[in-house]
C-alpha atoms as a PDB file:
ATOM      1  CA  UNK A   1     186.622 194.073 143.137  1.00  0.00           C
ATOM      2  CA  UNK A   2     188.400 190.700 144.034  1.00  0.00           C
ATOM      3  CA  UNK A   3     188.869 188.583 141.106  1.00  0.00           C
ATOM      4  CA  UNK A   4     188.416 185.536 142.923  1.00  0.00           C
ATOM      5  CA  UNK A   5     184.391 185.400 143.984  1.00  0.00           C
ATOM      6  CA  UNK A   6     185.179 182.247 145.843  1.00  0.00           C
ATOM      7  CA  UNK A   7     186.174 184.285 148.413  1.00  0.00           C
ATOM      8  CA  UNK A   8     183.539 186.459 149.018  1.00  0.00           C
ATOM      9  CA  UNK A   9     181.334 185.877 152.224  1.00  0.00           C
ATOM     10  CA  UNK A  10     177.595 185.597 151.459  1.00  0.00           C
ATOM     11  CA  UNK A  11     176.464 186.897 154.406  1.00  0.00           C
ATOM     12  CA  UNK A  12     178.521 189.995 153.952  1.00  0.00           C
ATOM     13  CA  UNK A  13     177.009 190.479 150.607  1.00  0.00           C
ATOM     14  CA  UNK A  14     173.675 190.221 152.016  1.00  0.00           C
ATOM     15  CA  UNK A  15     174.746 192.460 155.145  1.00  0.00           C
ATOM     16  CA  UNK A  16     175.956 195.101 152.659  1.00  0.00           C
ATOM     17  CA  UNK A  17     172.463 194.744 150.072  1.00  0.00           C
ATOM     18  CA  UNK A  18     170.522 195.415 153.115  1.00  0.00           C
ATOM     19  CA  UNK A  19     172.294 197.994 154.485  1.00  0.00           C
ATOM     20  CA  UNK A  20     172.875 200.042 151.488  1.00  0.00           C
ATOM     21  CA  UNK A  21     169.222 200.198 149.740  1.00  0.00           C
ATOM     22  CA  UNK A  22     167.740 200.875 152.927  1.00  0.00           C
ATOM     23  CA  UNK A  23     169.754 203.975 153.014  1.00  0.00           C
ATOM     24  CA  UNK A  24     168.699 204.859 150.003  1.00  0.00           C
ATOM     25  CA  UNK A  25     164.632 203.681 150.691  1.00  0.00           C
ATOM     26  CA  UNK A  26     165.401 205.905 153.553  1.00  0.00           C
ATOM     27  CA  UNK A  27     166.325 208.829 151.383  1.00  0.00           C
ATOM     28  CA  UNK A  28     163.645 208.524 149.039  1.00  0.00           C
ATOM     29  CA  UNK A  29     161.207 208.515 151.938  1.00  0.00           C
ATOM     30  CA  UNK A  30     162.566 211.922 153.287  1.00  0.00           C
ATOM     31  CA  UNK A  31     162.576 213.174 149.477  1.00  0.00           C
ATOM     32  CA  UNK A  32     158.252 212.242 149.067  1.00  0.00           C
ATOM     33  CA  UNK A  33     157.996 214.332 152.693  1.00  0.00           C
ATOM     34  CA  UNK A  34     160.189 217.427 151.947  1.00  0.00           C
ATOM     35  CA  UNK A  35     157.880 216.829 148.528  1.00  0.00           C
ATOM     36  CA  UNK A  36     154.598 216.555 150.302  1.00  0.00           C
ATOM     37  CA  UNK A  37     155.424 219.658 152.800  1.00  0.00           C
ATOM     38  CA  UNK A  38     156.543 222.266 149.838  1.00  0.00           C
ATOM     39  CA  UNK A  39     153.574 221.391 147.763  1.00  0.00           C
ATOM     40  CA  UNK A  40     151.383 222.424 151.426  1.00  0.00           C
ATOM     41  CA  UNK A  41     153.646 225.069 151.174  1.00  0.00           C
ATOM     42  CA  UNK A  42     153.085 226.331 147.991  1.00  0.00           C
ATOM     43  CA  UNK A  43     156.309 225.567 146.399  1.00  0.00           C
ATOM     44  CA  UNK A  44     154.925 223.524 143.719  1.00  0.00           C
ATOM     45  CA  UNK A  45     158.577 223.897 141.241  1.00  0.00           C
ATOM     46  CA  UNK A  46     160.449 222.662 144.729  1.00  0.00           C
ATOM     47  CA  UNK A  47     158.103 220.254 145.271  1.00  0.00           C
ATOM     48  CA  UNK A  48     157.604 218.728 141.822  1.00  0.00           C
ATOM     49  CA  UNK A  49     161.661 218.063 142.123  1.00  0.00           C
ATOM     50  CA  UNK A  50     161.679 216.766 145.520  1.00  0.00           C
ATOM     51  CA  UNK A  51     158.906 214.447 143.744  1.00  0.00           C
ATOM     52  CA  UNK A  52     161.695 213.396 140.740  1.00  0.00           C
ATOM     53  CA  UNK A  53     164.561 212.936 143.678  1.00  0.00           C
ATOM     54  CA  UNK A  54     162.757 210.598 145.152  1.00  0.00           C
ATOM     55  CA  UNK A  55     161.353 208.822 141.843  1.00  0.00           C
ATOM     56  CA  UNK A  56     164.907 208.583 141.080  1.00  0.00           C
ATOM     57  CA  UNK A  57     166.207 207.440 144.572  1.00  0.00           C
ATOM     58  CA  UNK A  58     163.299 204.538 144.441  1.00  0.00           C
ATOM     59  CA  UNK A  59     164.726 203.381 141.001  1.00  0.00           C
ATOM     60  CA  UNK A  60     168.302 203.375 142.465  1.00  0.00           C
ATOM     61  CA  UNK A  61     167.447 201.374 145.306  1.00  0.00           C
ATOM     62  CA  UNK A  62     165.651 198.263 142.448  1.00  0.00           C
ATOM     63  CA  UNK A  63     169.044 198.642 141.084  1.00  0.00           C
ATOM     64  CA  UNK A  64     171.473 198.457 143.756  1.00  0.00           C
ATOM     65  CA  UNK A  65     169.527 195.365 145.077  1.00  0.00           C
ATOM     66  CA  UNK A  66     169.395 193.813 141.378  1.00  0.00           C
ATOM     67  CA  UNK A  67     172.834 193.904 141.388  1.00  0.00           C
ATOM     68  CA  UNK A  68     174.245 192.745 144.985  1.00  0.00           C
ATOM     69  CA  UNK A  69     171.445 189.809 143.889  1.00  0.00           C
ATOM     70  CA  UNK A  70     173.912 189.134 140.550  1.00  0.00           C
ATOM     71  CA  UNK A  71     177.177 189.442 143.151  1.00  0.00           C
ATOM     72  CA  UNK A  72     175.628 186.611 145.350  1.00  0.00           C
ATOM     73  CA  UNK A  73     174.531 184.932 142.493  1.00  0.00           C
ATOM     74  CA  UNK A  74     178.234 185.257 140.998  1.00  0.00           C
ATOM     75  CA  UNK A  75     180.299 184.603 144.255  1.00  0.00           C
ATOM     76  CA  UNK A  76     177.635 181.496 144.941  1.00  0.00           C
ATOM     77  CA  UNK A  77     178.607 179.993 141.807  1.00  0.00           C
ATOM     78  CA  UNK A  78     182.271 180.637 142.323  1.00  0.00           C
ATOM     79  CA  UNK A  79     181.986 178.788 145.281  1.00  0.00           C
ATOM     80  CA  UNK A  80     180.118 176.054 144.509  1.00  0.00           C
ATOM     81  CA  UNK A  81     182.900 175.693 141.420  1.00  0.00           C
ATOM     82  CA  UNK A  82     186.124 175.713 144.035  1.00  0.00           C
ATOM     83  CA  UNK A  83     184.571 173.729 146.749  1.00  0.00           C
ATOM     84  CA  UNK A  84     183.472 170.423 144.424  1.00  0.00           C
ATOM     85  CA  UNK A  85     184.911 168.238 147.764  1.00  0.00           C
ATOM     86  CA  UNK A  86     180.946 169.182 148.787  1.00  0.00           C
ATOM     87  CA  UNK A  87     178.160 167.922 147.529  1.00  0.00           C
ATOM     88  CA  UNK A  88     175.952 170.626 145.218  1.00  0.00           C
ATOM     89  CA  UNK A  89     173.000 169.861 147.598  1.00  0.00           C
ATOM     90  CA  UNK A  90     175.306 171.013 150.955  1.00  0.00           C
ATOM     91  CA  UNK A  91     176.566 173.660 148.895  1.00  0.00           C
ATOM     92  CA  UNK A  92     172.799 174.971 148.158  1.00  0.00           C
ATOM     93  CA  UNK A  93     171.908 174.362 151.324  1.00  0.00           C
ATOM     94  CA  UNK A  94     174.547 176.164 153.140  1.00  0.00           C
ATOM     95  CA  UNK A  95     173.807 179.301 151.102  1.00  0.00           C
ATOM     96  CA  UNK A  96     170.074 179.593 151.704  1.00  0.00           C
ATOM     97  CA  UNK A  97     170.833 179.070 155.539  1.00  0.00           C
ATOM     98  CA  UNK A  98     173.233 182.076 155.258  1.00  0.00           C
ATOM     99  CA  UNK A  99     170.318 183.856 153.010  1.00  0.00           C
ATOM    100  CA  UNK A 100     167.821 183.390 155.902  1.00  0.00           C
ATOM    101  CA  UNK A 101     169.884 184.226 158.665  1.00  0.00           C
ATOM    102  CA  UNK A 102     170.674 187.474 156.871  1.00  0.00           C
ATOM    103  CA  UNK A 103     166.623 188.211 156.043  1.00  0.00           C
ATOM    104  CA  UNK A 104     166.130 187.848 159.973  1.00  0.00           C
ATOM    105  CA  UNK A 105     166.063 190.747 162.558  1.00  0.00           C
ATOM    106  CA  UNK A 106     169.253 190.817 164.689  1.00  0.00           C
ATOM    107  CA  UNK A 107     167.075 191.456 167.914  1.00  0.00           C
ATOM    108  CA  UNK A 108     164.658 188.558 169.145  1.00  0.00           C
ATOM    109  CA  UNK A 109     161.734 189.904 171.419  1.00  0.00           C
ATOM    110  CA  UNK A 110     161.384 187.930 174.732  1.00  0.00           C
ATOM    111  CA  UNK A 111     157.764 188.048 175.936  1.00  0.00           C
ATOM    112  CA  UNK A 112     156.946 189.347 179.121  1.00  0.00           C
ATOM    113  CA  UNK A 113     156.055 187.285 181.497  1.00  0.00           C
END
């Protein structure tokens, strides 16, 4: 890890949260159905730890995002801290526009006309 947060884009922090933990939502959604198909099966013991997988993979994901939130948090303040030529206000301001841009879909729908 870089030693210098300052340097650390935000939107590639927020790229990487996003891409990681839904991997691992995805996982723990494929865990509860292979869970939900060996119970139909009968295969309660395989089922019960499909069941605990995905438990687990669910409390994984909480984490991972937790802590990419503390690495924005972190690399925010770093750069708030190197680039004092800006005001605290831009600063802010600049980060939630990169925070929004990253929460919205990549693809825009264009209605039929």
């Amino acid at each position: 890890m870089p030693t210098d947060l300052s340097t650390i884009d935000l939107a590639t922090i927020n790229a990487a949260q996003v891409v990681i933990v839904a991997a691992i939502r995805n996982q723990c959604c494929q865990w509860e159905q292979d869970s939900a198909d060996a119970a139909a099966a009968g295969q309660l013991r395989s089922a019960l730890s499909l069941k605990d997988w995905a438990f687990a993979a669910d409390q994984l994901a909480t984490l991972v995002s937790t802590e990419f939130s503390v690495l924005f948090g972190q690399a925010l303040d770093a750069q708030m801290n190197w680039s004092s030529t800006r005001t605290v206000q831009d600063q802010l301001l600049d980060a939630l526009a990169v925070e929004v841009a990253s929460a919205q879909s990549d693809s825009v729908e264009v209605p039929s006309v």
